[in-house]
C-alpha atoms as a PDB file:
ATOM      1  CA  UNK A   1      14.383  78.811 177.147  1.00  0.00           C
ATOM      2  CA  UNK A   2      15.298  75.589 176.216  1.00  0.00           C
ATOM      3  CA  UNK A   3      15.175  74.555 172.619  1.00  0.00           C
ATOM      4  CA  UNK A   4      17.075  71.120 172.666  1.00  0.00           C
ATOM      5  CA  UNK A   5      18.366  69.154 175.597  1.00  0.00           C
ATOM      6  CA  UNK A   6      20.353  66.311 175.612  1.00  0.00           C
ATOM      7  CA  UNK A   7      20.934  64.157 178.469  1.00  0.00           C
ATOM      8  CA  UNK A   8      23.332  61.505 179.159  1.00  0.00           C
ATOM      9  CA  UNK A   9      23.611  60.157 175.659  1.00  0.00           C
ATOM     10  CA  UNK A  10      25.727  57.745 174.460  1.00  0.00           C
ATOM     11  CA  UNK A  11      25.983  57.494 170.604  1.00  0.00           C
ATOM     12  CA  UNK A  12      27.322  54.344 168.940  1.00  0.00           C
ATOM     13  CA  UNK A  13      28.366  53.228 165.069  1.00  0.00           C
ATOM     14  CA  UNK A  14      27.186  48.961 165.730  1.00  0.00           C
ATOM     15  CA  UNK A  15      28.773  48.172 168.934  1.00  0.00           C
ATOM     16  CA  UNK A  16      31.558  50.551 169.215  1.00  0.00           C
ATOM     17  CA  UNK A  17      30.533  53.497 171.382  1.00  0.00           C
ATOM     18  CA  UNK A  18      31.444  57.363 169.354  1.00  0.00           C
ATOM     19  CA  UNK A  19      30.001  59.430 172.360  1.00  0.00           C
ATOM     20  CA  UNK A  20      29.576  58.702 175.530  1.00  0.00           C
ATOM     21  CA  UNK A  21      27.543  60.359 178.810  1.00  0.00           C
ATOM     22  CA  UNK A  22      27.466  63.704 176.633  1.00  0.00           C
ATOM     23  CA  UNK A  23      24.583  66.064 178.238  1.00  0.00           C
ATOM     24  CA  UNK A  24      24.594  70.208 177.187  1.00  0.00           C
ATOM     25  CA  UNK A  25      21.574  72.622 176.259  1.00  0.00           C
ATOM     26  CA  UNK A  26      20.789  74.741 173.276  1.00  0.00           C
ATOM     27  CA  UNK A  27      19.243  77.949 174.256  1.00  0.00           C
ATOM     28  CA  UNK A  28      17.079  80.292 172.256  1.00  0.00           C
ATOM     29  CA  UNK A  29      19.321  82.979 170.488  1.00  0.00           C
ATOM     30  CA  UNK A  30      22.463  81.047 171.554  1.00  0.00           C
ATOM     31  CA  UNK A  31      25.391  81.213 169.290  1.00  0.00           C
ATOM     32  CA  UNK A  32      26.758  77.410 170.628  1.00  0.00           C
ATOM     33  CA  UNK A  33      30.575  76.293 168.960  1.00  0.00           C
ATOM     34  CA  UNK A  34      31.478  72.531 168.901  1.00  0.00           C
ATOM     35  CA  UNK A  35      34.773  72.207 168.684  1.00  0.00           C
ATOM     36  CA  UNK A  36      36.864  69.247 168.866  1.00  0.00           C
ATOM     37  CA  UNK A  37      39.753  67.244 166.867  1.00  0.00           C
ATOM     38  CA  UNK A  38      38.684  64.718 163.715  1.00  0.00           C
ATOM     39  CA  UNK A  39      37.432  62.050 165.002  1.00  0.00           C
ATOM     40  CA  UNK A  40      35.947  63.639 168.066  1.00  0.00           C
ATOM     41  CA  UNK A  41      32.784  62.784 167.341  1.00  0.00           C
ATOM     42  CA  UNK A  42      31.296  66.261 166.228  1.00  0.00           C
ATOM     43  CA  UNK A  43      29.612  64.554 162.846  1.00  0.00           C
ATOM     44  CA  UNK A  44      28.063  62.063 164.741  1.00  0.00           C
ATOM     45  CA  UNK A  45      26.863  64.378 167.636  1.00  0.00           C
ATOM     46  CA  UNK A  46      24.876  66.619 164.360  1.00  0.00           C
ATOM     47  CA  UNK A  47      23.781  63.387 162.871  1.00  0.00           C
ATOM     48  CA  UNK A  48      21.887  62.559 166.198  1.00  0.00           C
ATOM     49  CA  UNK A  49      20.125  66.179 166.518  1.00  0.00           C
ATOM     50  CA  UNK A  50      19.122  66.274 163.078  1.00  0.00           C
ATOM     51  CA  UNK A  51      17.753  62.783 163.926  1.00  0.00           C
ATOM     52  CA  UNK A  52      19.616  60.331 161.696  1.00  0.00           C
ATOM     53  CA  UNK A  53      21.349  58.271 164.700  1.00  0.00           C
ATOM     54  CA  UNK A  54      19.189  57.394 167.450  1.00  0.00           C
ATOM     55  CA  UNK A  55      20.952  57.524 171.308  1.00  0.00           C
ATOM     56  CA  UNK A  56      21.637  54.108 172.772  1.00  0.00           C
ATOM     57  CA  UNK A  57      21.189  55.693 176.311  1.00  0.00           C
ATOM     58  CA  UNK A  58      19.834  59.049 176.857  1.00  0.00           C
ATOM     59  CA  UNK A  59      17.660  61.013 175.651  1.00  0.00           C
ATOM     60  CA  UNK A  60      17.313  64.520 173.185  1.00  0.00           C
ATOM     61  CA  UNK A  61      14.300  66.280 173.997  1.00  0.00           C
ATOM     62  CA  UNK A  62      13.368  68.926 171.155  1.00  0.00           C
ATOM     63  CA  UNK A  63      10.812  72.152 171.694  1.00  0.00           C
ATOM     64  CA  UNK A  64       7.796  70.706 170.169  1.00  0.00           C
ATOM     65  CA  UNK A  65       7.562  71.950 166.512  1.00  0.00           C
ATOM     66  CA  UNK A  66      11.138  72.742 166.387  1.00  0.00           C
ATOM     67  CA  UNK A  67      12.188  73.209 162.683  1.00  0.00           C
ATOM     68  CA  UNK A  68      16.133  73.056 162.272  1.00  0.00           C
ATOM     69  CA  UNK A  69      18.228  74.407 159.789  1.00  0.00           C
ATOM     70  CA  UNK A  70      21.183  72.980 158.074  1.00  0.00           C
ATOM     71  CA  UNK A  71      24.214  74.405 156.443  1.00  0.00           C
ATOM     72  CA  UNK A  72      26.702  71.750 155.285  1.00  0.00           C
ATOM     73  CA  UNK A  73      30.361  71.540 154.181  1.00  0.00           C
ATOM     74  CA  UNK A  74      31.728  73.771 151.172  1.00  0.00           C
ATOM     75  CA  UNK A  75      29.962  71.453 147.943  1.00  0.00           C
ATOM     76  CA  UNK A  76      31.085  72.042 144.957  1.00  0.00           C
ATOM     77  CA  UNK A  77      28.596  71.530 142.173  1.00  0.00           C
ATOM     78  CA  UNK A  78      29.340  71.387 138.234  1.00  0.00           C
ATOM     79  CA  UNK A  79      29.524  74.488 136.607  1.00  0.00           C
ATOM     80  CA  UNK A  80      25.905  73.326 134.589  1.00  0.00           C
ATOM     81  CA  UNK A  81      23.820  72.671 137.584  1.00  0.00           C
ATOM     82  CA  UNK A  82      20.998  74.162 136.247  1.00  0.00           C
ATOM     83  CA  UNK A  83      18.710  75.898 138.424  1.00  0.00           C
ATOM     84  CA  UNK A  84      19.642  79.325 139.799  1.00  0.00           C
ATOM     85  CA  UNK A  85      20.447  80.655 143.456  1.00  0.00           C
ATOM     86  CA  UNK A  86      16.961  81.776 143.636  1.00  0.00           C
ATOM     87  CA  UNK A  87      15.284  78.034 142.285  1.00  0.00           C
ATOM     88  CA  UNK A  88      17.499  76.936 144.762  1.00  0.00           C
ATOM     89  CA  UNK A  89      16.862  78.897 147.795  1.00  0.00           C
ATOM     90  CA  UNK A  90      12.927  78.102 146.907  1.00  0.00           C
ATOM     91  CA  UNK A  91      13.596  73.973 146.987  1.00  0.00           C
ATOM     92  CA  UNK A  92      13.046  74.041 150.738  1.00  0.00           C
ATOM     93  CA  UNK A  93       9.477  75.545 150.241  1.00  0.00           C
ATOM     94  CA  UNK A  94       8.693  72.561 147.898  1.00  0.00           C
ATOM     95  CA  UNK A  95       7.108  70.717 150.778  1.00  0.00           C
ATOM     96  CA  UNK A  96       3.228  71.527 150.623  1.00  0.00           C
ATOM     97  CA  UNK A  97       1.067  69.398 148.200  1.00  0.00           C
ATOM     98  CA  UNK A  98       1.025  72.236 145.476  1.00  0.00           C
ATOM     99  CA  UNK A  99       3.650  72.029 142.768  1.00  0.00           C
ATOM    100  CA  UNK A 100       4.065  75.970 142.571  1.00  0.00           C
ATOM    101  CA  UNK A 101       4.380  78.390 145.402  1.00  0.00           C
ATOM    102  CA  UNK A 102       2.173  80.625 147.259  1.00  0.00           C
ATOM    103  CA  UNK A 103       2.045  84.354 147.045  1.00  0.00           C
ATOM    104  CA  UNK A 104       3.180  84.262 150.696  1.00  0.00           C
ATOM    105  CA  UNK A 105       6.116  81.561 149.778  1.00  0.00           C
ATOM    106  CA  UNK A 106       7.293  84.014 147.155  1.00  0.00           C
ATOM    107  CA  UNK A 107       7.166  87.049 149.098  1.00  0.00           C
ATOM    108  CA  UNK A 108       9.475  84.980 152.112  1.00  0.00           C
ATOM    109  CA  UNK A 109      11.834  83.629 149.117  1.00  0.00           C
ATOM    110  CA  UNK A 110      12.379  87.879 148.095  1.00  0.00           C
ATOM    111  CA  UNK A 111      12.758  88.387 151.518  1.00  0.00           C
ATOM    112  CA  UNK A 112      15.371  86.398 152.597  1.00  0.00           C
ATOM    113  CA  UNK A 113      17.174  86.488 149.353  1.00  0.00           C
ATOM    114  CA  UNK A 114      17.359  90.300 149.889  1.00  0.00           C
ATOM    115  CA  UNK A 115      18.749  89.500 153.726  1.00  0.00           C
ATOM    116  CA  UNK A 116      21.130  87.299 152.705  1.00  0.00           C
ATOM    117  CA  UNK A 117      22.868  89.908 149.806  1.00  0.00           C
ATOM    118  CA  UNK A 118      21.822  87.699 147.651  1.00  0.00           C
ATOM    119  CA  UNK A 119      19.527  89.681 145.189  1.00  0.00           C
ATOM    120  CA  UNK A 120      22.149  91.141 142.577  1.00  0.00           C
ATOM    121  CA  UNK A 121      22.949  87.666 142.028  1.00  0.00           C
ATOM    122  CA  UNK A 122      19.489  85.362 142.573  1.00  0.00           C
ATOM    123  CA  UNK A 123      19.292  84.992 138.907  1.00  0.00           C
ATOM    124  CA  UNK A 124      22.752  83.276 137.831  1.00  0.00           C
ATOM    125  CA  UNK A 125      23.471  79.579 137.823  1.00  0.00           C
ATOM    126  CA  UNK A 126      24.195  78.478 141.125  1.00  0.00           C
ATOM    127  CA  UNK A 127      26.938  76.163 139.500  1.00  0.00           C
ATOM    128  CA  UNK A 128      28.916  79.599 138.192  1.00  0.00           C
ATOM    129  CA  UNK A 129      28.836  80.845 141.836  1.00  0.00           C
ATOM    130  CA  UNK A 130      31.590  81.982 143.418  1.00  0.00           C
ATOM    131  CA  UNK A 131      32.533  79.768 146.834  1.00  0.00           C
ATOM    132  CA  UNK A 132      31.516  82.384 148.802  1.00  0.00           C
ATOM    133  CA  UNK A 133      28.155  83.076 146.932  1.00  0.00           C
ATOM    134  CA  UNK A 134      27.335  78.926 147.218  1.00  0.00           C
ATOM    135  CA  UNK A 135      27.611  79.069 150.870  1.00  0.00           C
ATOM    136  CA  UNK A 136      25.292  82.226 150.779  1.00  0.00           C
ATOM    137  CA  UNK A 137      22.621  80.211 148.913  1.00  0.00           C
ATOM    138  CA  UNK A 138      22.569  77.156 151.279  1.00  0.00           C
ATOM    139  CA  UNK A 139      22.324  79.267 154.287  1.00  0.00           C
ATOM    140  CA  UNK A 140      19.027  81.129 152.470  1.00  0.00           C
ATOM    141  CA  UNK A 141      18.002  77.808 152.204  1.00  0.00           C
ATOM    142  CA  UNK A 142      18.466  76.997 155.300  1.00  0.00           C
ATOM    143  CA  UNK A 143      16.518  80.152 156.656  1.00  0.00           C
ATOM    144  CA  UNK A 144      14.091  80.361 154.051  1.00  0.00           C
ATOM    145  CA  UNK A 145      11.614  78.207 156.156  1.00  0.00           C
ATOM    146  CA  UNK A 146      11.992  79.937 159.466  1.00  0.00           C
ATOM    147  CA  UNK A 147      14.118  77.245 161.959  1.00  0.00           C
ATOM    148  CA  UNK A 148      14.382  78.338 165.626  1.00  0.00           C
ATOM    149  CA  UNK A 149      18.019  76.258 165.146  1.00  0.00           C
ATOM    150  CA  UNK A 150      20.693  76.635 162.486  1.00  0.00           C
ATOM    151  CA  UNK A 151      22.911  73.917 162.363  1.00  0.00           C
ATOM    152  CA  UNK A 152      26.539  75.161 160.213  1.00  0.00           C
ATOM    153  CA  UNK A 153      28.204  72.473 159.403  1.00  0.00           C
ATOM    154  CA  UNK A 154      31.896  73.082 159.118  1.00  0.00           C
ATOM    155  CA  UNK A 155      30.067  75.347 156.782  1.00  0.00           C
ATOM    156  CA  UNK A 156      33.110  78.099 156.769  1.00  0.00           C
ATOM    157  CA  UNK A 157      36.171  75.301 156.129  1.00  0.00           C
ATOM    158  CA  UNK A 158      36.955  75.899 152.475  1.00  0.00           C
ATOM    159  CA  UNK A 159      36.182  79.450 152.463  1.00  0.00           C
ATOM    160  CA  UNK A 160      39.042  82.260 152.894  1.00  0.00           C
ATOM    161  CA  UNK A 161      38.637  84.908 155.967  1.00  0.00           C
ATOM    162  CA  UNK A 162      36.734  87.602 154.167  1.00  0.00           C
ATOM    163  CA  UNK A 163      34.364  85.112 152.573  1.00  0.00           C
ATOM    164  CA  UNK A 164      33.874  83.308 156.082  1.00  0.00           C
ATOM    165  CA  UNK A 165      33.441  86.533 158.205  1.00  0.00           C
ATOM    166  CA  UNK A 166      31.097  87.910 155.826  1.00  0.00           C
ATOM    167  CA  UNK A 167      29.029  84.637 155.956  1.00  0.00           C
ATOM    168  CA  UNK A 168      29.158  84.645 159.662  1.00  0.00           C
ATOM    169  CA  UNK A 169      28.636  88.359 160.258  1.00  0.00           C
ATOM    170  CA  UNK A 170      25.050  87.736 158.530  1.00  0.00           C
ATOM    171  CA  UNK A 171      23.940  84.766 160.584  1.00  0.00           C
ATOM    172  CA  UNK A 172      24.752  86.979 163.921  1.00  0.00           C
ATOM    173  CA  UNK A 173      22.298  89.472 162.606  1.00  0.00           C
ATOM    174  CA  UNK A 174      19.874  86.295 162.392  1.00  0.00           C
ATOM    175  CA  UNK A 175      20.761  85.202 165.897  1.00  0.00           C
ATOM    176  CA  UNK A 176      20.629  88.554 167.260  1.00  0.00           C
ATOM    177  CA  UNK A 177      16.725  88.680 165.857  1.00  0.00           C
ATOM    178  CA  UNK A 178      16.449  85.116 168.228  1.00  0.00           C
ATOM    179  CA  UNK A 179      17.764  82.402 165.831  1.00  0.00           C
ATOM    180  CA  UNK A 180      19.600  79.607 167.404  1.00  0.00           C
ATOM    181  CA  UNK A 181      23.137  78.612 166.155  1.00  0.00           C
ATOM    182  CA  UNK A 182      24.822  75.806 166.807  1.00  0.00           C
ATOM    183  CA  UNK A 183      28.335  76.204 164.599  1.00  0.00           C
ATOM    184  CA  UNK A 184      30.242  73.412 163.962  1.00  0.00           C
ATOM    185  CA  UNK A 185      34.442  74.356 163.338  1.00  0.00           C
ATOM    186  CA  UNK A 186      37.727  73.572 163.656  1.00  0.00           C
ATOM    187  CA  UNK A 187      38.799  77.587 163.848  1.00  0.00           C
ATOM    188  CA  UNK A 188      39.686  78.647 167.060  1.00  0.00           C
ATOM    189  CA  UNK A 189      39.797  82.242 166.001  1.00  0.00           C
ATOM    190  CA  UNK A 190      36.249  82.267 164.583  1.00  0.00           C
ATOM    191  CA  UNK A 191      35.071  80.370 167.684  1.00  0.00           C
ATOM    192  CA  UNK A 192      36.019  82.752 169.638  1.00  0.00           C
ATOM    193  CA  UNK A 193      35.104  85.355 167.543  1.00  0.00           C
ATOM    194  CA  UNK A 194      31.303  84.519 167.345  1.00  0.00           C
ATOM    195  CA  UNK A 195      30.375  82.202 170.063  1.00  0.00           C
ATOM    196  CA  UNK A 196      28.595  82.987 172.976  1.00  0.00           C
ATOM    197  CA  UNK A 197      29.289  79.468 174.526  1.00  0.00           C
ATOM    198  CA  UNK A 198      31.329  76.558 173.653  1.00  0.00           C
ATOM    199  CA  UNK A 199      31.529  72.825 173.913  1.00  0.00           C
ATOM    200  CA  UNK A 200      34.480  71.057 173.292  1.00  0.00           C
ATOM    201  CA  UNK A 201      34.352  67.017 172.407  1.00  0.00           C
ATOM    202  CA  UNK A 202      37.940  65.724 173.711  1.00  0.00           C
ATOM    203  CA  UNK A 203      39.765  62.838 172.164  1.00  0.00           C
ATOM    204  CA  UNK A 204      39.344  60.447 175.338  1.00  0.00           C
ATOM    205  CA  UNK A 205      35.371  60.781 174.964  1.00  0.00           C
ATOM    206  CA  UNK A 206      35.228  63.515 177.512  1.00  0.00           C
ATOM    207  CA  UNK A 207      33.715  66.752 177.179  1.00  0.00           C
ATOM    208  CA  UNK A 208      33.786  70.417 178.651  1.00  0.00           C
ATOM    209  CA  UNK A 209      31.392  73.356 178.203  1.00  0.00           C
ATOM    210  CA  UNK A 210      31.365  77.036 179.224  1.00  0.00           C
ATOM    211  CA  UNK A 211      31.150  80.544 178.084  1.00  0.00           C
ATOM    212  CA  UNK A 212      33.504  81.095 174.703  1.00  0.00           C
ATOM    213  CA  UNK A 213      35.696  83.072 177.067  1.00  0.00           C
ATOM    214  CA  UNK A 214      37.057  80.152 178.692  1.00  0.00           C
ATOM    215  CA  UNK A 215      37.794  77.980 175.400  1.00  0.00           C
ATOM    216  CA  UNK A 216      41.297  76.543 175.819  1.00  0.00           C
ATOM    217  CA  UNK A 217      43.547  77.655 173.665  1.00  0.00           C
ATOM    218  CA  UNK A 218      44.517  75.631 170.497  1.00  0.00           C
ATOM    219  CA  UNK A 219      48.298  75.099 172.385  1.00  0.00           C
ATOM    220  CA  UNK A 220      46.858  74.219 175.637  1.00  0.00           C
ATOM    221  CA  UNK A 221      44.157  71.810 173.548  1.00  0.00           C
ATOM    222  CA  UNK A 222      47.330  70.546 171.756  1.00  0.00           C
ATOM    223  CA  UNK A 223      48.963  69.630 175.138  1.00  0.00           C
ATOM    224  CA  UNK A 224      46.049  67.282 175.881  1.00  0.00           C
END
């Protein structure tokens, strides 16, 4: 089943055109890897599903209802950020007209914060968190509302390999439960490692797609 579709779309910054005639599907419990070099056009691909950057030609058609989740780029924040992981998991259930939350809305917050190895930890300053431990709390945020899409960002790029297979290894167990993924890298090896599919944004504005087992490797992408 389809969650998003995009057809033919061409994606521009004023007149000059970033994407061009790029069409692929995201499937429910897919585990999707962009890939591409900088400059590619992988931001501005994420910028048009999350709705920021409207298609000049084509067309993304969304499942109705579809709620996406979004894990960006390692952010460092100053060691006194004041709230703590769990505060901040809990910002993306802020959205009803009640300043407090539900019983039901505290019971989800526990809940993922306990999937997400987070609960030894929910009470310390999320500015005296560890890289690894940041990442953690914006990918509970992410899931705390329930998407049918997680969007990761180059969310692994400033993380070393434990820290980024350990991050990974818990959104498979997400995906594996019917969670979308589309993951966003410049790491062959974890590409490979975790996708199910991959599409690849080339330099000239061309494209290729297929199962992860046919990803070029980073020498024959090199020879491009």
């Amino acid at each position: 089943m389809s969650l998003v579709s995009v057809d033919d779309i061409t994606l521009s910054y004023g007149d000059q055109p970033v994407i061009q005639d790029l069409s692929f599907e995201i499937n429910k419990g897919d585990f999707l890897v962009m890939v591409g070099e900088n400059g590619a056009g992988k931001t501005t691909v994420v910028r048009s599903l999350l709705g920021e950057l409207k298609p000049r030609e084509g067309e993304i058609i969304k499942q109705r209802h579809l709620k996406i989740g979004y894990v960006p780029q390692f952010r460092n924040l100053p060691t006194n950020y004041p709230l703590s992981i769990r505060d901040f998991v809990g910002l993306n259930l802020m959205q009803s007209h009640l300043p407090w939350l539900t019983s039901a809305e505290h019971h989800r917050l526990d809940r993922i914060i306990r999937e997400t190895n987070l609960s030894k930890i929910a009470g310390r300053p999320l500015g005296l968190a560890s890289g690894g431990e940041k990442q953690r709390a914006y990918l509970a945020q992410a899931l705390v509302d329930r998407p049918q899409l997680l969007i990761l960002d180059e969310s692994t790029a400033s993380l070393d390999n434990e820290m980024k297979y350990e991050l990974l290894d818990l959104v498979v167990k997400f995906q594996q439960n019917g969670l979308s993924v589309l993951f966003i890298t410049h790491d062959w090896d974890l590409a490979k490692r975790y996708g199910s599919r991959y599409l690849q944004l080339l330099p000239n504005g061309a494209y290729q797609e297929g199962p992860i087992n046919e990803l070029p490797s980073i020498e024959e992408v090199s020879d491009v």
